[in-house]
PDB file of N, CA and C in Angstrom:
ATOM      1  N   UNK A   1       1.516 -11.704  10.324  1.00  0.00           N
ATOM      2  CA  UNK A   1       2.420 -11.179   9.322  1.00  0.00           C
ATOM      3  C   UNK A   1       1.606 -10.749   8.097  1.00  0.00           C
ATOM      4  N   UNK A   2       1.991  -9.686   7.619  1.00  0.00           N
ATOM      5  CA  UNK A   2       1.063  -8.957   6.381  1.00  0.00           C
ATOM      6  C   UNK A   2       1.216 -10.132   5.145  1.00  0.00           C
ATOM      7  N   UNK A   3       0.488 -10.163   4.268  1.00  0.00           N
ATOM      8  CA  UNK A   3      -0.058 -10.715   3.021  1.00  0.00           C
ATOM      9  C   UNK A   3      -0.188  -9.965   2.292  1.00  0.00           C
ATOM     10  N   UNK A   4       0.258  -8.605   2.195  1.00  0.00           N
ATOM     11  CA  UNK A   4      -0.017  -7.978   1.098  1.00  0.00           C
ATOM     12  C   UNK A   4       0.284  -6.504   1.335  1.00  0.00           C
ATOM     13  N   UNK A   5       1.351  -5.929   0.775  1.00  0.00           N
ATOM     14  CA  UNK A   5       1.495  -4.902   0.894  1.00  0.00           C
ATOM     15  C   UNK A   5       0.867  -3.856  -0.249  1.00  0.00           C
ATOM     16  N   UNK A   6       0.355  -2.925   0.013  1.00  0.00           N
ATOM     17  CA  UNK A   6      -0.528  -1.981  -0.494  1.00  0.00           C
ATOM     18  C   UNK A   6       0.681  -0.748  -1.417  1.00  0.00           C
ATOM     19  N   UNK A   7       0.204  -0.351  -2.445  1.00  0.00           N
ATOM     20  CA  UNK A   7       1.087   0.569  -3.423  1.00  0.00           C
ATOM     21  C   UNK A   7       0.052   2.203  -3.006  1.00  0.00           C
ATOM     22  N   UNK A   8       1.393   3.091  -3.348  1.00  0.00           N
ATOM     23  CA  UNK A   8       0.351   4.592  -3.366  1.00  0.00           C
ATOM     24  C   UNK A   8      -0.934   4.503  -4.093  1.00  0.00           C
ATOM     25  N   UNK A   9      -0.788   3.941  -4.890  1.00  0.00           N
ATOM     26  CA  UNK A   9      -2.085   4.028  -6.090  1.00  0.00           C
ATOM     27  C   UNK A   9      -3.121   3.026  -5.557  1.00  0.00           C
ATOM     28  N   UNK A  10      -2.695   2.165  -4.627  1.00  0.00           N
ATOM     29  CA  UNK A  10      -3.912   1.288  -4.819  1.00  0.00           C
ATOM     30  C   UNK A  10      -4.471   1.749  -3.096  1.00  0.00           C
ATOM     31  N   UNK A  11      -3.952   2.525  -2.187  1.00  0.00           N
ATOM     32  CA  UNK A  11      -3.962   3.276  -1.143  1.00  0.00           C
ATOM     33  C   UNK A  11      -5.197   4.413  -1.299  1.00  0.00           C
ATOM     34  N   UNK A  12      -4.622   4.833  -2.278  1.00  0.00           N
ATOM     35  CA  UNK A  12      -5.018   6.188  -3.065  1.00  0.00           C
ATOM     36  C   UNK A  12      -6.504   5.704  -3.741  1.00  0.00           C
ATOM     37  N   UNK A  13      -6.596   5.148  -4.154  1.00  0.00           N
ATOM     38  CA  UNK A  13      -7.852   4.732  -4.755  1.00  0.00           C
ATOM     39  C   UNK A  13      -8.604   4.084  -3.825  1.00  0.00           C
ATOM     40  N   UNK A  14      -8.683   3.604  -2.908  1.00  0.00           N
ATOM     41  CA  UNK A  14      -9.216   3.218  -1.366  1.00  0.00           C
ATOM     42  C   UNK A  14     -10.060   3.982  -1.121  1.00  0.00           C
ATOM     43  N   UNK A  15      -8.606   5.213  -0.349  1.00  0.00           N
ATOM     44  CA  UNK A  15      -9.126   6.366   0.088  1.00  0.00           C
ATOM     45  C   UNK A  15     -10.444   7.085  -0.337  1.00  0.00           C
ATOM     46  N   UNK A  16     -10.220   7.128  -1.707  1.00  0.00           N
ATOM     47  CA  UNK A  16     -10.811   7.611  -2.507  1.00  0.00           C
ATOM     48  C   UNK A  16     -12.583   7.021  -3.243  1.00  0.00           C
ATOM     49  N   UNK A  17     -12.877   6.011  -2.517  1.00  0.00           N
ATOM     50  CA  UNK A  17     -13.780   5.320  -3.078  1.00  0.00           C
ATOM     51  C   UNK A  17     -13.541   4.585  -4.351  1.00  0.00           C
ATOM     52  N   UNK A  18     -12.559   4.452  -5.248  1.00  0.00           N
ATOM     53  CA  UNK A  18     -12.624   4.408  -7.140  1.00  0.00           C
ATOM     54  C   UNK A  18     -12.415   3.282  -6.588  1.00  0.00           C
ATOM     55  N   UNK A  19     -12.838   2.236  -7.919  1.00  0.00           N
ATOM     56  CA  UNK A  19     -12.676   1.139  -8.039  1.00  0.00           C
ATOM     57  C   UNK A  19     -13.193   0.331  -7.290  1.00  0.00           C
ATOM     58  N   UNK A  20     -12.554  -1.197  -7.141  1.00  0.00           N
ATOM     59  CA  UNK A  20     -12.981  -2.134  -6.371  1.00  0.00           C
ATOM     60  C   UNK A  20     -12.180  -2.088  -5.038  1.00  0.00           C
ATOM     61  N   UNK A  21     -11.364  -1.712  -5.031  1.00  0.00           N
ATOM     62  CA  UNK A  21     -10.077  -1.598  -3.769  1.00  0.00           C
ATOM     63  C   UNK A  21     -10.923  -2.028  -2.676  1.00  0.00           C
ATOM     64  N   UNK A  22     -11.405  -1.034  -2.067  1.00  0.00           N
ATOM     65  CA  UNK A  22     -12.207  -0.852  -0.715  1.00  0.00           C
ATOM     66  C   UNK A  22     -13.232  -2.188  -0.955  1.00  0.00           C
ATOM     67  N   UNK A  23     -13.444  -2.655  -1.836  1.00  0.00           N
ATOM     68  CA  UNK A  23     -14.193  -4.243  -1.515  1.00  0.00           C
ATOM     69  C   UNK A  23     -13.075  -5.250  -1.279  1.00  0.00           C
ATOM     70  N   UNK A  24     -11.723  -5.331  -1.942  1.00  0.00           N
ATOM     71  CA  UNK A  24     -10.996  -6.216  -1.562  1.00  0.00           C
ATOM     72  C   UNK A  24     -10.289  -5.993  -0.577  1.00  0.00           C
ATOM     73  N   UNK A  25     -10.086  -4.413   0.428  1.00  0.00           N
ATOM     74  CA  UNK A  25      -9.473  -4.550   1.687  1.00  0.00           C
ATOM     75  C   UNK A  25     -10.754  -4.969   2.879  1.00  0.00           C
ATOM     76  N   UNK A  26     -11.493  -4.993   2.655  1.00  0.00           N
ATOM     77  CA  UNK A  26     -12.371  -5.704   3.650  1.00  0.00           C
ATOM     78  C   UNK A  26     -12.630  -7.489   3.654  1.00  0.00           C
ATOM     79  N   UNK A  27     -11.836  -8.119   2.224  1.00  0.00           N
ATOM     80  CA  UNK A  27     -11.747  -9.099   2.632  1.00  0.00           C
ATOM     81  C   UNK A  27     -10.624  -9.649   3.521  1.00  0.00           C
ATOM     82  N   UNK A  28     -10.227  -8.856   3.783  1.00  0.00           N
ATOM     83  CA  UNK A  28      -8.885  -9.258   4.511  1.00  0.00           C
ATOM     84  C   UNK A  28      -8.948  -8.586   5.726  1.00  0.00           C
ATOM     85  N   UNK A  29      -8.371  -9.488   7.183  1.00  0.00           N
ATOM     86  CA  UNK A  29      -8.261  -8.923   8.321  1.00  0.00           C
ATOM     87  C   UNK A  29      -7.077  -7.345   8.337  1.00  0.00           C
ATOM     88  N   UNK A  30      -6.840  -6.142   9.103  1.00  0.00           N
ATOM     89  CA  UNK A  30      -6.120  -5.227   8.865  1.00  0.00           C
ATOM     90  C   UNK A  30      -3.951  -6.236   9.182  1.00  0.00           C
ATOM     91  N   UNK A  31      -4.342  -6.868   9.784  1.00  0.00           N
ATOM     92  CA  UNK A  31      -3.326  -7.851  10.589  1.00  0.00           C
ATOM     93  C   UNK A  31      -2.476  -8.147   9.014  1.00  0.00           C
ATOM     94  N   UNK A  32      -3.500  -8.541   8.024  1.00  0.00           N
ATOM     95  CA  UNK A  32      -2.433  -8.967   6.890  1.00  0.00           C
ATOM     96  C   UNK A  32      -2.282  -8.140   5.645  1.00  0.00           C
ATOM     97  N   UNK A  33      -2.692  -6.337   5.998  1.00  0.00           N
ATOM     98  CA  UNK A  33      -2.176  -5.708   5.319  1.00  0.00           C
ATOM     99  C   UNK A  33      -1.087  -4.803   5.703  1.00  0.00           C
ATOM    100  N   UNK A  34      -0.344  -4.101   4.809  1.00  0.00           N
ATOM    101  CA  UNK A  34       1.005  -3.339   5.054  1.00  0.00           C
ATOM    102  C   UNK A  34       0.669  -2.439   3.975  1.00  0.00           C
ATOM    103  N   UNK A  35       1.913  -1.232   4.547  1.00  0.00           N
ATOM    104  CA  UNK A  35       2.706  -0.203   3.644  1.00  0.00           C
ATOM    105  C   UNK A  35       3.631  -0.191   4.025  1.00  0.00           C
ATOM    106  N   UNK A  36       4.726   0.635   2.970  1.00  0.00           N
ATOM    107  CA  UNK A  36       5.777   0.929   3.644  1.00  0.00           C
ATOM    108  C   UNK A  36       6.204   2.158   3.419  1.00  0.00           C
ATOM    109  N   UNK A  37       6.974   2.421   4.781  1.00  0.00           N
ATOM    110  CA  UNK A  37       7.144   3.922   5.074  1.00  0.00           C
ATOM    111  C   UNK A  37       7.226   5.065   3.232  1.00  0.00           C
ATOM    112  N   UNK A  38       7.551   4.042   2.288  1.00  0.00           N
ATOM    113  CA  UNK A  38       7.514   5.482   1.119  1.00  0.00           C
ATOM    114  C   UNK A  38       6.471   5.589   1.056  1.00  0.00           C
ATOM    115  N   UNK A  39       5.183   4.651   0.497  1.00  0.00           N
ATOM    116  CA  UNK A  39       4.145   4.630  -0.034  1.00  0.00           C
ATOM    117  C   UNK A  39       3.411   5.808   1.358  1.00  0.00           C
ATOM    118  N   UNK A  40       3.321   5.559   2.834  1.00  0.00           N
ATOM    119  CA  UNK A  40       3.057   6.997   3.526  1.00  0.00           C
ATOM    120  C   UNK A  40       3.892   7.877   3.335  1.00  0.00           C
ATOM    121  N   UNK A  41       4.867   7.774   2.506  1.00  0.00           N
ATOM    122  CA  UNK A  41       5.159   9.418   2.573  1.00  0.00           C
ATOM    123  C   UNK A  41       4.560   9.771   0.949  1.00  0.00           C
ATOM    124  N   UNK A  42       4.362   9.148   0.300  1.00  0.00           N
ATOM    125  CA  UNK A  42       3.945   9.597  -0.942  1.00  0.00           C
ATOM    126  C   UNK A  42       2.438   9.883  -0.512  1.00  0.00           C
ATOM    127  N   UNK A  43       1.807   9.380   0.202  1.00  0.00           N
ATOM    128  CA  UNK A  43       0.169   9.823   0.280  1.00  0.00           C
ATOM    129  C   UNK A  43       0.373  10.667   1.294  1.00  0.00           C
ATOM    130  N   UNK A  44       1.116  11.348   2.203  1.00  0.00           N
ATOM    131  CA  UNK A  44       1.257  12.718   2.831  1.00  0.00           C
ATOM    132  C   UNK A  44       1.489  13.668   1.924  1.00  0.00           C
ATOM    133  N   UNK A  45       2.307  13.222   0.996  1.00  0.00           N
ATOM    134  CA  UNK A  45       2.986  14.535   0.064  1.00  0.00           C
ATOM    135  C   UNK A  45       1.643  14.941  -0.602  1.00  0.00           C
ATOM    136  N   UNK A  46       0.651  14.068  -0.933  1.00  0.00           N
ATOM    137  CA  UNK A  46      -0.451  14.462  -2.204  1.00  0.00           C
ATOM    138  C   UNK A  46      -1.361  15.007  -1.021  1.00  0.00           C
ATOM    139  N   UNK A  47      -1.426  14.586   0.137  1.00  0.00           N
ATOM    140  CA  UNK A  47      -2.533  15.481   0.777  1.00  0.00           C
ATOM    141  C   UNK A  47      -1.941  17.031   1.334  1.00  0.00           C
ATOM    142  N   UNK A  48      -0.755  17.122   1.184  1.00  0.00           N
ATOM    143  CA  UNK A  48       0.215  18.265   1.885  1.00  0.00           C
ATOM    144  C   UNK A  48      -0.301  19.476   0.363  1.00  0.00           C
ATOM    145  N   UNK A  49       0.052  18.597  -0.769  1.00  0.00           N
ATOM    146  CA  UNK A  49      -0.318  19.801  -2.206  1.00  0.00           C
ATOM    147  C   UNK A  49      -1.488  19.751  -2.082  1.00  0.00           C
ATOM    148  N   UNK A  50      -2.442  19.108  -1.949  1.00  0.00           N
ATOM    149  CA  UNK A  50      -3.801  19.159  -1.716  1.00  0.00           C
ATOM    150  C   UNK A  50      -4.396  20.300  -0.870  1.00  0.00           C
ATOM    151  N   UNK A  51      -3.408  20.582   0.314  1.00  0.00           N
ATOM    152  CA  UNK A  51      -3.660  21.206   1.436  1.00  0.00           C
ATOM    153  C   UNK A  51      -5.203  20.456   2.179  1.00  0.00           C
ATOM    154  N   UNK A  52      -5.220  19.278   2.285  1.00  0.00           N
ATOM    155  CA  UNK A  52      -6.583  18.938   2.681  1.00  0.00           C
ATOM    156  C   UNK A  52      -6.387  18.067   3.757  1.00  0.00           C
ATOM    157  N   UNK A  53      -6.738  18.508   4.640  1.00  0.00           N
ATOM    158  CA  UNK A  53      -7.004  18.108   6.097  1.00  0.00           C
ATOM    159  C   UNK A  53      -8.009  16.921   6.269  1.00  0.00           C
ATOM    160  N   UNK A  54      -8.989  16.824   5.661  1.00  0.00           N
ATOM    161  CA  UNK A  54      -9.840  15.361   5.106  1.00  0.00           C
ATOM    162  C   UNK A  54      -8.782  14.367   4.513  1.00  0.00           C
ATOM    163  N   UNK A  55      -8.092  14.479   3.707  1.00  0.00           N
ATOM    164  CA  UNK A  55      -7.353  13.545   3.429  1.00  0.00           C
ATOM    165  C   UNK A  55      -6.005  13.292   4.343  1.00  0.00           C
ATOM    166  N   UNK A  56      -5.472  13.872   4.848  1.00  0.00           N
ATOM    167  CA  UNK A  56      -4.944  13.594   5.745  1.00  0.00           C
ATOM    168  C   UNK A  56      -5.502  12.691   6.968  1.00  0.00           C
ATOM    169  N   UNK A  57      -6.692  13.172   7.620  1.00  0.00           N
ATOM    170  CA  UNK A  57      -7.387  12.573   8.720  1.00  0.00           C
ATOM    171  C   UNK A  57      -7.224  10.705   7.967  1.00  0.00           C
ATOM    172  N   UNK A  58      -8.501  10.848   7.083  1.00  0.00           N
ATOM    173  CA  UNK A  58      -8.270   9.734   6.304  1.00  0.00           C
ATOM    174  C   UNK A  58      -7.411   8.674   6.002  1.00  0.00           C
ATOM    175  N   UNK A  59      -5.882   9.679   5.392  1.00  0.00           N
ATOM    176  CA  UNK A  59      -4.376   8.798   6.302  1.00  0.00           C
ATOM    177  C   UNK A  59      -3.740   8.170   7.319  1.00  0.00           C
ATOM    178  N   UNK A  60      -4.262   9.461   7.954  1.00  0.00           N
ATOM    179  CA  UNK A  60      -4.398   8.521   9.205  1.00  0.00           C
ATOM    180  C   UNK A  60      -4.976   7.379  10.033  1.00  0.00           C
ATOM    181  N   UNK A  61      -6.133   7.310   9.477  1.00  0.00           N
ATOM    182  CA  UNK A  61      -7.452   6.343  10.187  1.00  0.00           C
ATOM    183  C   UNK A  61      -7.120   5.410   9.363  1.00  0.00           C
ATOM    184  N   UNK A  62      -6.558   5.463   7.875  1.00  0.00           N
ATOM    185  CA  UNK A  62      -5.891   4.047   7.201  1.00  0.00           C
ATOM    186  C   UNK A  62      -4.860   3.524   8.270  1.00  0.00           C
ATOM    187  N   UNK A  63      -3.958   4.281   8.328  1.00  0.00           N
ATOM    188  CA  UNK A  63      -2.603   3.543   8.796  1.00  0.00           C
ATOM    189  C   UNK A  63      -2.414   3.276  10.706  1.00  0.00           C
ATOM    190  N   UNK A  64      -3.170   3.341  10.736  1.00  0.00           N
ATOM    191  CA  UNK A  64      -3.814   3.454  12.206  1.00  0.00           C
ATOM    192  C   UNK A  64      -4.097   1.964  12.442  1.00  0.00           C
ATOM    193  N   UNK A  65      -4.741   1.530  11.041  1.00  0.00           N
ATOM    194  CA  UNK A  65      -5.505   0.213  11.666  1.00  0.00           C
ATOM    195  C   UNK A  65      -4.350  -0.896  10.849  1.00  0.00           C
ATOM    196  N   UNK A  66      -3.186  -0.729   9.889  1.00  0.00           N
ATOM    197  CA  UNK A  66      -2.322  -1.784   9.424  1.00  0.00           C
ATOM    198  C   UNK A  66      -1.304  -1.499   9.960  1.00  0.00           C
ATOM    199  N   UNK A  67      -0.031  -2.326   9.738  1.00  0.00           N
ATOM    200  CA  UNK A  67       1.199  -2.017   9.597  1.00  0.00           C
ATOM    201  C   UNK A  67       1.809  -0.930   8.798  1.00  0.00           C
ATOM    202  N   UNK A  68       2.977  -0.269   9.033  1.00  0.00           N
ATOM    203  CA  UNK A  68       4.022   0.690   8.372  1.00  0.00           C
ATOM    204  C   UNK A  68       4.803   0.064   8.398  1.00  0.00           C
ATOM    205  N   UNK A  69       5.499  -0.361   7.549  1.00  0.00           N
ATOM    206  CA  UNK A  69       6.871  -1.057   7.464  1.00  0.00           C
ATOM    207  C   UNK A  69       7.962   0.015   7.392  1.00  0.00           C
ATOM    208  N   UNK A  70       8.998   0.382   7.603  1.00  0.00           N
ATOM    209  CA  UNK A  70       9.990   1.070   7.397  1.00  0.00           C
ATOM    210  C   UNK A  70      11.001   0.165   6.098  1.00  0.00           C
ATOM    211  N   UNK A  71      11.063   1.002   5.585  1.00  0.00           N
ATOM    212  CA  UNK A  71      11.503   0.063   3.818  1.00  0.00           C
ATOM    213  C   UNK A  71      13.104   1.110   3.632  1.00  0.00           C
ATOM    214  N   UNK A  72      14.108   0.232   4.616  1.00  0.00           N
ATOM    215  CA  UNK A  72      15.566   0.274   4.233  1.00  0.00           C
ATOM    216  C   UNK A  72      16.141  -0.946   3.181  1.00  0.00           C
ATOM    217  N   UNK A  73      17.756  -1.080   2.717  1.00  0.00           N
ATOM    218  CA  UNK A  73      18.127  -1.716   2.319  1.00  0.00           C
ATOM    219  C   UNK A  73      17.525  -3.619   3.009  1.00  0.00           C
ATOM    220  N   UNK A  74      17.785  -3.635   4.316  1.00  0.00           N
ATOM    221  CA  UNK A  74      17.163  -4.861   4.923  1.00  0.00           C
ATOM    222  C   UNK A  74      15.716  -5.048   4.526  1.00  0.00           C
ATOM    223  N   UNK A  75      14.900  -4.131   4.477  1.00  0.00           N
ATOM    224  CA  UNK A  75      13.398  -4.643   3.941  1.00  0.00           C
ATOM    225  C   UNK A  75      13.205  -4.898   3.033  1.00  0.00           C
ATOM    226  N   UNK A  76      14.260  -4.050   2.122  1.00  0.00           N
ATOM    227  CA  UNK A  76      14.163  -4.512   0.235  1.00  0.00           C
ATOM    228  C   UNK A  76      14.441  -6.120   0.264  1.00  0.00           C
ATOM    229  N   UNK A  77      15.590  -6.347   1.052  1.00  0.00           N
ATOM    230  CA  UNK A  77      16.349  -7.590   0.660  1.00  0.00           C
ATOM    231  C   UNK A  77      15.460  -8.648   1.311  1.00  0.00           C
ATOM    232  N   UNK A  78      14.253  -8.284   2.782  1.00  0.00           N
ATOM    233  CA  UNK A  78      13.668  -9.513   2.959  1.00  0.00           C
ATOM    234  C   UNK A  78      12.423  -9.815   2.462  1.00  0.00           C
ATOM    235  N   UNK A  79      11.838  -8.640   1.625  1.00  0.00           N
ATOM    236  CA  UNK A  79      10.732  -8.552   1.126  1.00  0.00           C
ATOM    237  C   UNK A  79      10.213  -9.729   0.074  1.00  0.00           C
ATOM    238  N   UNK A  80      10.851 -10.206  -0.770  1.00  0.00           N
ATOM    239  CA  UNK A  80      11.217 -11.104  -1.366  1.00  0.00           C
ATOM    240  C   UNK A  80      10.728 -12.752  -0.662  1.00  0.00           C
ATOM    241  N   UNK A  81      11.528 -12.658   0.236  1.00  0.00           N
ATOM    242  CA  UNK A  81      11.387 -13.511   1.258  1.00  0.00           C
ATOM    243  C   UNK A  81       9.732 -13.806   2.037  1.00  0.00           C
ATOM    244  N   UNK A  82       9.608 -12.920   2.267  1.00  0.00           N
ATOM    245  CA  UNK A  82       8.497 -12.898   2.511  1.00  0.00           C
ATOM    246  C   UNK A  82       7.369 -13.754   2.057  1.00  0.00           C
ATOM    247  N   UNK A  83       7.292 -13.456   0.744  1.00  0.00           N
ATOM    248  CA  UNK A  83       5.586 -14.677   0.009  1.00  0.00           C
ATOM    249  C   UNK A  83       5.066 -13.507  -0.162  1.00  0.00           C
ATOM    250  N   UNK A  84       5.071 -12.451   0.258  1.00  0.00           N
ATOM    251  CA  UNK A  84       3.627 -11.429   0.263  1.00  0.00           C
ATOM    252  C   UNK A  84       3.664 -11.161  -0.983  1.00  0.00           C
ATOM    253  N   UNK A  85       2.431 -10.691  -1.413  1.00  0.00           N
ATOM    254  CA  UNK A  85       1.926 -10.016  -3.074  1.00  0.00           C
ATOM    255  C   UNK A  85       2.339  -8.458  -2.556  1.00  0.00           C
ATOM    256  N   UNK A  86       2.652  -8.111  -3.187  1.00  0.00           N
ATOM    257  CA  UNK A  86       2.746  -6.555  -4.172  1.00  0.00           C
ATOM    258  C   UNK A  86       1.267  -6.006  -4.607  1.00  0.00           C
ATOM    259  N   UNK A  87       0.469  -5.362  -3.914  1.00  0.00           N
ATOM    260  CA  UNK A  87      -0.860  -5.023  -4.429  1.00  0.00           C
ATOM    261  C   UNK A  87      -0.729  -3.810  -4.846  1.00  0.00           C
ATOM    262  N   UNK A  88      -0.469  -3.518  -6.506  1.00  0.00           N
ATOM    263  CA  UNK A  88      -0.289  -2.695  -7.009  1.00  0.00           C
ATOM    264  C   UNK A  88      -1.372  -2.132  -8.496  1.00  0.00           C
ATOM    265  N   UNK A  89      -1.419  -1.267  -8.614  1.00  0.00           N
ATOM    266  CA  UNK A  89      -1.874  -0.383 -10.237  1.00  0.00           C
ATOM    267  C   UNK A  89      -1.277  -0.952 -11.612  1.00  0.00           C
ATOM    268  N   UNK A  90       0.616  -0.852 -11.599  1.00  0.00           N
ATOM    269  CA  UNK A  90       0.815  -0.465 -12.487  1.00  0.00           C
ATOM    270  C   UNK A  90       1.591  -1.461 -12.134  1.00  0.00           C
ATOM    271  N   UNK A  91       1.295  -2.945 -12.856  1.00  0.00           N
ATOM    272  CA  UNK A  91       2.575  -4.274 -12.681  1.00  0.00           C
ATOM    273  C   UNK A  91       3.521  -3.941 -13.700  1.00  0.00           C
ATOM    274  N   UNK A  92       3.381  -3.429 -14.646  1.00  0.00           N
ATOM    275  CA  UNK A  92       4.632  -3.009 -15.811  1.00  0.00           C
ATOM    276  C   UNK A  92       5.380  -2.207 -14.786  1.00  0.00           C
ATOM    277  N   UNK A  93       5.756  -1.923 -14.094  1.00  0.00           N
ATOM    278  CA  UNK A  93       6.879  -1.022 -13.232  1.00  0.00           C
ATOM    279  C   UNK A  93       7.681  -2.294 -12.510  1.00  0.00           C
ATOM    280  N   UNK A  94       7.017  -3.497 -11.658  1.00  0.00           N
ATOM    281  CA  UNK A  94       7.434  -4.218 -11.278  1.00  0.00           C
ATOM    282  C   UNK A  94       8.019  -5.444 -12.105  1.00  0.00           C
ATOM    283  N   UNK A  95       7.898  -5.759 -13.375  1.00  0.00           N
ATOM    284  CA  UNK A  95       7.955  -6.991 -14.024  1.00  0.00           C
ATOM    285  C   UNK A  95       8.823  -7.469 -14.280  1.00  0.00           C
ATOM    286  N   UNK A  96      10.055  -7.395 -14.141  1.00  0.00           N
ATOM    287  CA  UNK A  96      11.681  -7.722 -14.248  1.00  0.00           C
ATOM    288  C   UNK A  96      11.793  -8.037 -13.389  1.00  0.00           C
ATOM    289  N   UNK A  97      11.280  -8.139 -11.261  1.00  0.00           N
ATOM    290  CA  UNK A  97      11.905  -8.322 -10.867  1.00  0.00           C
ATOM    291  C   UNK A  97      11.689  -9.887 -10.369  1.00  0.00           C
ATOM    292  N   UNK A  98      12.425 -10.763 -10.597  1.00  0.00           N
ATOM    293  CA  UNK A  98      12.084 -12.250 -10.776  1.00  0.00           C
ATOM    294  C   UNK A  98      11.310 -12.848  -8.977  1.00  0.00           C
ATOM    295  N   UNK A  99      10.631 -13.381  -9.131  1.00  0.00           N
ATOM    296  CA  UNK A  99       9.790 -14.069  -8.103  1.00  0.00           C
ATOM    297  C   UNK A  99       8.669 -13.289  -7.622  1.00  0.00           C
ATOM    298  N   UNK A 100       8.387 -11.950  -7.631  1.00  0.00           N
ATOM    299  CA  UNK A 100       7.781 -11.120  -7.227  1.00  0.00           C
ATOM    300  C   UNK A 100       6.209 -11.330  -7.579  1.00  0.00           C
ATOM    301  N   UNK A 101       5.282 -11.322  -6.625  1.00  0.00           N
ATOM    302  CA  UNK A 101       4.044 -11.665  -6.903  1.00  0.00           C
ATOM    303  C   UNK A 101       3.303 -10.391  -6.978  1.00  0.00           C
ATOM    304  N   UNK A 102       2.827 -10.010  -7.940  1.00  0.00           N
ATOM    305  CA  UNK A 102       2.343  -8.666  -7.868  1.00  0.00           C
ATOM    306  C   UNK A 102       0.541  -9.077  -8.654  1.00  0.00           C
ATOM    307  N   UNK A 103      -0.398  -8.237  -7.700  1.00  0.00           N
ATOM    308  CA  UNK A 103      -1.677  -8.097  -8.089  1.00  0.00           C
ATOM    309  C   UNK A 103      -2.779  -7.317  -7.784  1.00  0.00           C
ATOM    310  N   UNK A 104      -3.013  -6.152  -8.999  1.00  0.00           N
ATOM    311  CA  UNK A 104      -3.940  -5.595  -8.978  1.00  0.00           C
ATOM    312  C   UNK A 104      -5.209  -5.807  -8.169  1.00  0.00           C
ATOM    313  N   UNK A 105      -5.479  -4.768  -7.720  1.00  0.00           N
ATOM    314  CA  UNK A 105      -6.840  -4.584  -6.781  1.00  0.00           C
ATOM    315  C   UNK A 105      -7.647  -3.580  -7.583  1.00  0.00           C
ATOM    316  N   UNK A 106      -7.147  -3.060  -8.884  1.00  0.00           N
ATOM    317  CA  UNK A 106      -8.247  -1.838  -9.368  1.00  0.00           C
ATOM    318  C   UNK A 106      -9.008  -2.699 -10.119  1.00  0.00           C
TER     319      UNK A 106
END
């Protein structure tokens, strides 16, 4: 079961070499990371304006090796449930929502 679901931004910066990201997804087996279906559609949309076929490939060879979660009303509501962290950029977006474990990887 994933441990940590991954945000566009912190996906995005992976991809991308920036930051520390890509040192902290190698501490972890692929088994206990996730996305969910928005966060791939938000990193299709930026490689689609991009028009770049490298980043796409790239998308792919990410999500190839974790989970996709499909994120309906039921995933919102068990997400929670879960324990998993929120591995996100920007915790001021998340901070109201009570129990939620959220932590930067940049």
């Amino acid at each position: 079961m994933p441990a940590y679901m991954l945000d566009t931004d912190t996906v995005s910066f992976a991809l991308g070499g920036r930051g520390r990201v890509a040192e902290r997804l190698l501490e972890h087996r692929p088994s206990e990371l996730c996305v969910s279906s928005l966060t791939l559609a938000e990193l299709r949309y930026g490689a689609d304006v991009r028009r770049s076929r490298r980043l796409h490939r790239l998308i792919d060879a990410f999500v190839d090796a974790i989970e996709v979660t499909g994120f309906d009303r039921n995933a919102a509501d068990r997400f929670g449930s879960l324990g998993a962290l929120l591995a996100r950029r920007n915790e001021g977006h998340f901070s109201r929502v009570p129990g939620l474990k959220i932590e930067s990887w940049l």
